[in-house]
Protein backbone atom coordinates (compact mmCIF):
# COMPACT_ATOMS: atom_id res chain seq x y z
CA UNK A 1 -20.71 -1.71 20.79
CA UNK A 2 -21.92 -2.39 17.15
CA UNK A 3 -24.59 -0.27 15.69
CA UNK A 4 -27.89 -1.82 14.82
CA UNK A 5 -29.48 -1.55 11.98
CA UNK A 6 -33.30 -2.82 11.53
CA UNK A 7 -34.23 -4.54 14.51
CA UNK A 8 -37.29 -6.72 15.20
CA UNK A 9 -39.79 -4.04 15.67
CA UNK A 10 -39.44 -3.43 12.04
CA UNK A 11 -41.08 -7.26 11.78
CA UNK A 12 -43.77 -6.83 14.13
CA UNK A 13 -47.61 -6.77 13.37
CA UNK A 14 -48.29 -3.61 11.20
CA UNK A 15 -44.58 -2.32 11.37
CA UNK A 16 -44.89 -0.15 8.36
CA UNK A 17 -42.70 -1.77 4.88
CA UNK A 18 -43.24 -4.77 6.82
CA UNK A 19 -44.59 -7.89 4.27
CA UNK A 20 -44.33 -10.33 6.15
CA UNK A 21 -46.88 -11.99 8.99
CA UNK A 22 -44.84 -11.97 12.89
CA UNK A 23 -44.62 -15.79 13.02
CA UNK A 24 -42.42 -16.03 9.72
CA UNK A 25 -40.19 -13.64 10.82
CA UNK A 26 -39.65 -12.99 14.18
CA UNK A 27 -37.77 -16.10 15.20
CA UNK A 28 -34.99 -14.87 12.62
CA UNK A 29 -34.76 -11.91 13.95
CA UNK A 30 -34.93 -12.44 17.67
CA UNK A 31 -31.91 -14.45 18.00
CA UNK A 32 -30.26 -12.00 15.57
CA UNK A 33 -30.86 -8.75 17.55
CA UNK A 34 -29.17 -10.47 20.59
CA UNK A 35 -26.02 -11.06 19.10
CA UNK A 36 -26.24 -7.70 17.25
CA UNK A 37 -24.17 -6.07 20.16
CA UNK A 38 -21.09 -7.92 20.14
CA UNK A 39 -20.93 -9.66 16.82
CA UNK A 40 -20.62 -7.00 14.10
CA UNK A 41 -17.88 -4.86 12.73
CA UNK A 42 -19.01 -1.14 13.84
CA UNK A 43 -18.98 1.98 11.67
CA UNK A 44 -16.92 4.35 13.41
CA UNK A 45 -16.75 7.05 10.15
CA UNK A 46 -16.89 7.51 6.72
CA UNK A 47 -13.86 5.93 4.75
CA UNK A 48 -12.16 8.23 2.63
CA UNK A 49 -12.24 7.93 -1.43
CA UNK A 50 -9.73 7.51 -3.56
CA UNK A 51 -11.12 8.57 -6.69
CA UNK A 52 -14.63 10.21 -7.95
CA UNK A 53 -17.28 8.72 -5.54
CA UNK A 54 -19.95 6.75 -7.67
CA UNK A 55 -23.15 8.51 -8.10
CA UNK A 56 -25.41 6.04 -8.56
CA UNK A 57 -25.73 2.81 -7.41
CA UNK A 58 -24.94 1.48 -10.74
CA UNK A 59 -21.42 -0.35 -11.45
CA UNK A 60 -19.96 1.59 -14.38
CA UNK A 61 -19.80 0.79 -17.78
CA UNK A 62 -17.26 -1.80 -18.70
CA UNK A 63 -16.43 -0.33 -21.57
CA UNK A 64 -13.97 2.33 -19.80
CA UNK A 65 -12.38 -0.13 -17.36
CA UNK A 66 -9.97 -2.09 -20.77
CA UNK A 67 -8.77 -1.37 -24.16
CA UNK A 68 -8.65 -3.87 -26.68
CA UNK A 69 -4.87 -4.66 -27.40
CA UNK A 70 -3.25 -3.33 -30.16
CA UNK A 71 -2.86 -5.39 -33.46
CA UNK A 72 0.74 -6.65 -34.24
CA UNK A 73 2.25 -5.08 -37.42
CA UNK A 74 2.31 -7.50 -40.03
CA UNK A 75 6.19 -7.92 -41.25
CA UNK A 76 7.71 -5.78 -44.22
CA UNK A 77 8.10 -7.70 -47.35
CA UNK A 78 11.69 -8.58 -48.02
CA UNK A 79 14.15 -7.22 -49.86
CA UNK A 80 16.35 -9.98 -50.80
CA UNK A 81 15.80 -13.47 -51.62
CA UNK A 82 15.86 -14.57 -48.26
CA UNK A 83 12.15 -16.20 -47.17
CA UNK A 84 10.28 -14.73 -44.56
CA UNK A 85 7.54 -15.74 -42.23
CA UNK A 86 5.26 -13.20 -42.18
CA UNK A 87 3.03 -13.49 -38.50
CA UNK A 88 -0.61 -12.50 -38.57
CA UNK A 89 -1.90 -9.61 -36.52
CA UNK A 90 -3.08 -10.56 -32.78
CA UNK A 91 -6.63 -10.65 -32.46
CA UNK A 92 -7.59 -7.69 -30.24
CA UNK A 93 -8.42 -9.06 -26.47
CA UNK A 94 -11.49 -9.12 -24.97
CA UNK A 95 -12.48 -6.19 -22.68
CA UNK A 96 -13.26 -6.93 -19.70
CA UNK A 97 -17.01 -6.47 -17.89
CA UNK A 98 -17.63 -5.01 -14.56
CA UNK A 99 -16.53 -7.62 -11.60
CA UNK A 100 -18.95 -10.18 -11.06
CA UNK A 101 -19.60 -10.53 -7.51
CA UNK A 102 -22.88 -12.76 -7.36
CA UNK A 103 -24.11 -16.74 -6.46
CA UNK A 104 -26.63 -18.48 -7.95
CA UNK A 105 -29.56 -17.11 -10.28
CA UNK A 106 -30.94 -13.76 -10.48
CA UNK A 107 -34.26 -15.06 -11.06
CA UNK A 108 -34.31 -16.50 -7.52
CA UNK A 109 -37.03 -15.92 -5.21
CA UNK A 110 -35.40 -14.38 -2.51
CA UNK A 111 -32.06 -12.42 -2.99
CA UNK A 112 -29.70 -11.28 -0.39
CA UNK A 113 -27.19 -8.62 -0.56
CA UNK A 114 -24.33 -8.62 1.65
CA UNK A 115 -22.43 -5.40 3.05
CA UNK A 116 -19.06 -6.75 4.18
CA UNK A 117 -15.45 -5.81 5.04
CA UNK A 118 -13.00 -8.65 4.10
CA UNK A 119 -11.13 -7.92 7.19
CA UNK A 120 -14.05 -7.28 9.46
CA UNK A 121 -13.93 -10.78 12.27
CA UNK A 122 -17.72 -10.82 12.23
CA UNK A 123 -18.36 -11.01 7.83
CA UNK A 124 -15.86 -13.74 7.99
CA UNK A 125 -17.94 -15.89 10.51
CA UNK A 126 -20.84 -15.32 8.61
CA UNK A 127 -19.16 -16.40 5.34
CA UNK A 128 -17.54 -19.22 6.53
CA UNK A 129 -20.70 -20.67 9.10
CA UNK A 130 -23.77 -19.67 7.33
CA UNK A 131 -23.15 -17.90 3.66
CA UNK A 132 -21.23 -21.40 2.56
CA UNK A 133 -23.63 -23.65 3.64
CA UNK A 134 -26.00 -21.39 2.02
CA UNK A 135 -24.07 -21.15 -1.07
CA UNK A 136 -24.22 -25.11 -1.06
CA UNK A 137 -27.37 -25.55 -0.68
CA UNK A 138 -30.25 -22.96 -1.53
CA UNK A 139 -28.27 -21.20 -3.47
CA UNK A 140 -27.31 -24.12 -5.56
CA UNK A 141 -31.14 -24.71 -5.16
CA UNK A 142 -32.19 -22.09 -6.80
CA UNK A 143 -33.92 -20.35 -3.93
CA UNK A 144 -31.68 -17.81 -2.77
CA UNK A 145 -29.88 -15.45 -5.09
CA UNK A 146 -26.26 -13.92 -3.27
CA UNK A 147 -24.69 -10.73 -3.91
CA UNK A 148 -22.13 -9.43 -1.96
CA UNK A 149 -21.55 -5.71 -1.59
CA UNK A 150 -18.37 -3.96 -0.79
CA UNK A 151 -18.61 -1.67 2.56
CA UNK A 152 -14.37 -1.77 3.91
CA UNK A 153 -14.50 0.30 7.00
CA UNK A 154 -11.66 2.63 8.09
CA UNK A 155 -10.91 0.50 11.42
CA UNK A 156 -9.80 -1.76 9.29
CA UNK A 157 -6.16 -1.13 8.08
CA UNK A 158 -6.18 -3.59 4.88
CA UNK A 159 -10.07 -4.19 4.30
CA UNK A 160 -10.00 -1.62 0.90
CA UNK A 161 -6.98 -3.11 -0.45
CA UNK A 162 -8.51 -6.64 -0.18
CA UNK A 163 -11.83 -5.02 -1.61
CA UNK A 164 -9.61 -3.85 -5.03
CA UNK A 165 -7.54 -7.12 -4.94
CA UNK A 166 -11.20 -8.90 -5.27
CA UNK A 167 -12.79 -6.64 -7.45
CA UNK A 168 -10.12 -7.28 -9.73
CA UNK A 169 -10.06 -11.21 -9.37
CA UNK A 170 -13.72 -10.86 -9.88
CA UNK A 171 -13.30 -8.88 -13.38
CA UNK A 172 -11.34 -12.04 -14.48
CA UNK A 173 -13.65 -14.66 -13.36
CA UNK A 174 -12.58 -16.20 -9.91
CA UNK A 175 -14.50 -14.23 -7.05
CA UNK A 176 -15.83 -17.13 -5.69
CA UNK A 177 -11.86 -18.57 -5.49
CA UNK A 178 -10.65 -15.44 -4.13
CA UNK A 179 -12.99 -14.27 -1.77
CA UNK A 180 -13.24 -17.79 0.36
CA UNK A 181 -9.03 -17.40 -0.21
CA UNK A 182 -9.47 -13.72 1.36
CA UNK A 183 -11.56 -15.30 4.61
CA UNK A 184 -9.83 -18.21 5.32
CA UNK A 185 -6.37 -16.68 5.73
CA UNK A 186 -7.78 -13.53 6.93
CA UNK A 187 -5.74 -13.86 10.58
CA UNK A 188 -2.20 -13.93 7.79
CA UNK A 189 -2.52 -11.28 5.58
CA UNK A 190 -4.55 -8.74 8.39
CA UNK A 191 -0.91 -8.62 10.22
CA UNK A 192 0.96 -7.51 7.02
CA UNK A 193 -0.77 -6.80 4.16
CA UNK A 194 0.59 -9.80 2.25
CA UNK A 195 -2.69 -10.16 0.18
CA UNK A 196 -1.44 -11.22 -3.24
CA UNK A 197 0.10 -14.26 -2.02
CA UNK A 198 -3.75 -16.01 -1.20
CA UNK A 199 -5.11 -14.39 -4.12
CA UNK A 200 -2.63 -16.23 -6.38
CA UNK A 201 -3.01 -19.67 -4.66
CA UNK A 202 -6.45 -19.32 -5.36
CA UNK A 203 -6.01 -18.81 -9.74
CA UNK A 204 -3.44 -20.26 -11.89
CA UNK A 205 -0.14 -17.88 -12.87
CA UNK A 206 -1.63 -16.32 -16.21
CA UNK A 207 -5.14 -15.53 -14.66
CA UNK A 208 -2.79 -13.86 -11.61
CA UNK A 209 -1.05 -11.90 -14.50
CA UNK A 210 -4.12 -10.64 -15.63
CA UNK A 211 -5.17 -9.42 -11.86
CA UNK A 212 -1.98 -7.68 -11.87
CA UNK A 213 -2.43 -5.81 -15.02
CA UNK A 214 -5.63 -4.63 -13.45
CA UNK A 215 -4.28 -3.95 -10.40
CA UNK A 216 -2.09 -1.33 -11.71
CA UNK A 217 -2.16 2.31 -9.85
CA UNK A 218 -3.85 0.50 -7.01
CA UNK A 219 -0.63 1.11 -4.74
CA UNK A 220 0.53 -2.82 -4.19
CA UNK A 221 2.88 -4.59 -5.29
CA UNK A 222 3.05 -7.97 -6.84
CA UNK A 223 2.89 -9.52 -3.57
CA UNK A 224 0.23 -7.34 -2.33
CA UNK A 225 2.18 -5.47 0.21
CA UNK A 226 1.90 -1.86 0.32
CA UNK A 227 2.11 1.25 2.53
CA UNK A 228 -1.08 1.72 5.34
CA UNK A 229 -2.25 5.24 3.55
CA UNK A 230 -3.51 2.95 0.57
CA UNK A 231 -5.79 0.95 2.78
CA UNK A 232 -8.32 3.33 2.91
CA UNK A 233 -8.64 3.69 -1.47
CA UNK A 234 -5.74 6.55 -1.28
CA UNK A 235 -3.66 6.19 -4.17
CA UNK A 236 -0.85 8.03 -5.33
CA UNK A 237 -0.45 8.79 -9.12
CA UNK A 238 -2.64 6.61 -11.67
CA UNK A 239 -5.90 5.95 -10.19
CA UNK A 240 -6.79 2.82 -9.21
CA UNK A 241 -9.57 1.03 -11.75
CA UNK A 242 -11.28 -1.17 -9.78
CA UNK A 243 -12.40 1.48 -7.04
CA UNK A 244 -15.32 2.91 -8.79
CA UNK A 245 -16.47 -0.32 -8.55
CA UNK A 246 -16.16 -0.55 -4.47
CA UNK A 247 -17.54 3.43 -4.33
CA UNK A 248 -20.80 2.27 -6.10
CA UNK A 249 -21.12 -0.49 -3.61
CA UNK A 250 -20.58 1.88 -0.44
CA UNK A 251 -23.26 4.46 -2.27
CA UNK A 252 -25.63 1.43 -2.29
CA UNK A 253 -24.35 1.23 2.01
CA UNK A 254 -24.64 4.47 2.63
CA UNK A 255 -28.61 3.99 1.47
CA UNK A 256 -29.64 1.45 3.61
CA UNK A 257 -27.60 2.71 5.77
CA UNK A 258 -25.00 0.41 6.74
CA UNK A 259 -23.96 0.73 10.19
CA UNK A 260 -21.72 -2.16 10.77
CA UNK A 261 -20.61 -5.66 9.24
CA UNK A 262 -21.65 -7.53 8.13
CA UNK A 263 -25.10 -5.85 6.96
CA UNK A 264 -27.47 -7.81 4.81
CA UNK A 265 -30.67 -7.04 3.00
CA UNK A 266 -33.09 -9.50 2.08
CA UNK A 267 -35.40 -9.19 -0.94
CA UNK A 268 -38.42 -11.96 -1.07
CA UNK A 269 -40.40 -11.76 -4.98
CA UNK A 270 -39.75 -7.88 -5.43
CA UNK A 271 -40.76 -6.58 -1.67
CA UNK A 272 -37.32 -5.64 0.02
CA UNK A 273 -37.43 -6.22 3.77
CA UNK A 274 -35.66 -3.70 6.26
CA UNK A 275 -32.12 -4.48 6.94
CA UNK A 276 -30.54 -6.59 9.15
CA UNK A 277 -26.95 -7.17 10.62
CA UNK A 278 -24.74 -9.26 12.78
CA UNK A 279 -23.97 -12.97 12.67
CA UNK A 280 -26.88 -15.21 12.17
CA UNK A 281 -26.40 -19.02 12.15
CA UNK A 282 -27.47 -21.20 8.89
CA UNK A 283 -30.03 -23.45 10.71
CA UNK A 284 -32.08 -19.46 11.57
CA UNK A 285 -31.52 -18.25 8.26
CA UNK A 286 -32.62 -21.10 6.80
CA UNK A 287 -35.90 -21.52 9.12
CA UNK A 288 -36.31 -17.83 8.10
CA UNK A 289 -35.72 -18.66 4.58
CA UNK A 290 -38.13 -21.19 4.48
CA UNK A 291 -40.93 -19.35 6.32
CA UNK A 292 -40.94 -16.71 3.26
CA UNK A 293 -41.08 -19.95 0.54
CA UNK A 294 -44.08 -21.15 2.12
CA UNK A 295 -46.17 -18.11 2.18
């Protein structure tokens, strides 16, 4: 049985933190606390780190995570009479920012954050029957502001490496691509591990390349198979650069606290409501959604 976390007492008349009046919110989160049982992915313990845990909730800096590439040598003059084409120097690339991993507009009125495991049953039916309808619509709205947050659990054997194999895609621009790639073949690459092969249908070869590159020390392989111990962010020799990244998100989890998956916490103009978790249909969310815009 999943672990709950909030409930609808939290909701009730002059529940403390509560900001909202009963009627708004307890439809919501009726229906949701009956399904809370059966429909999440439970936390049964901690998940091991691979590198230094995050600290802080922040994402680090970018400016650690890439170096610029080095300038090409400009030819030697020649020494005969023989005419030479002498090739500028490569302009240095780009480095890259922290993975993106957000819908719609920060300056939404109400902003959700979602704790998920890609491989957890329960964060896939709530992606794929509520988050892209909400994607569609209020988010595209402007109402609703998306973030998802990173929370693999260790019941899961390949939910970290499909965090890092996101987190990466993300740094180069195609989360959205990636992660509906990651829950709509979910069933394939949970039974071996095969990840790479969606995450490259979902971007074109050179953006792949680049989510390779990144990938690098992360314990796969360009086809995204790899040995069970790295599943939980173990990694052996060069650490893996996009775990920090997936640790800062977990801190953020472990503060709520995240019991199970899919968790989600909703924020309405600054007052952050307690947390709640398990599948919740698009028509509720929306109803609930809608009862916070009027008030």
């Amino acid at each position: 049985m999943a672990h709950k976390t909030g409930g609808v007492d939290a909701y009730l008349p002059g529940a403390q933190g509560s900001t909202l009046s009963a009627w708004a919110a307890l439809p919501f989160f009726v229906i949701l606390a009956l399904g809370m049982a059966t429909v999440s992915c439970s936390k049964a313990a901690p998940a091991p780190s691979s590198a230094q845990p995050a600290t802080t909730g922040q994402a680090p800096a970018s400016s650690s995570s890439a170096s610029p590439a080095k300038s090409a040598t400009a030819a030697k003059p020649p020494t005969s009479g023989a005419k030479t084409t002498v090739k500028p120097a490569a302009k240095p690339a780009a480095p890259l920012g922290a993975p993106v991993k957000t819908y719609g507009s920060s300056n939404a009125p109400i902003t959700m954050e979602v704790f998920s495991d890609y491989e957890c049953p329960s964060c896939r039916n709530l992606y794929e029957n509520t988050l892209r309808s909400l994607i569609n619509d209020y988010v595209a709205a402007g109402k609703v502001y998306l973030i998802h947050r990173d929370y693999p659990l260790p019941m899961h054997k390949y939910g970290y490496e499909a965090a890092r194999w996101l987190n990466a895609s993300a740094r180069v621009g195609k989360f959205a691509d990636v992660e509906s790639a990651l829950y709509d073949n979910q069933n394939s690459w949970a039974a071996d591990g095969n990840i790479g092969k969606y995450v490259l249908a979902a971007m074109s070869p050179a953006e792949f390349k680049r989510v390779e590159t990144i990938m690098h020390g992360c314990g796969a392989d360009s086809a995204g198979t790899k040995p069970a111990s790295f599943a939980l962010g173990q990694s052996a020799g060069a650490a893996c650069s996009v775990d920090s990244y997936i640790e800062a998100d977990r801190v953020l989890g472990n503060k709520v606290p995240v019991q199970a998956t899919p968790t989600y916490v909703i924020t309405y103009k600054g007052n952050r409501l307690p947390a709640g978790s398990g599948f919740v249909s698009w028509p509720i969310l929306k109803q609930f959604f809608d009862s916070l815009l009027s008030q």
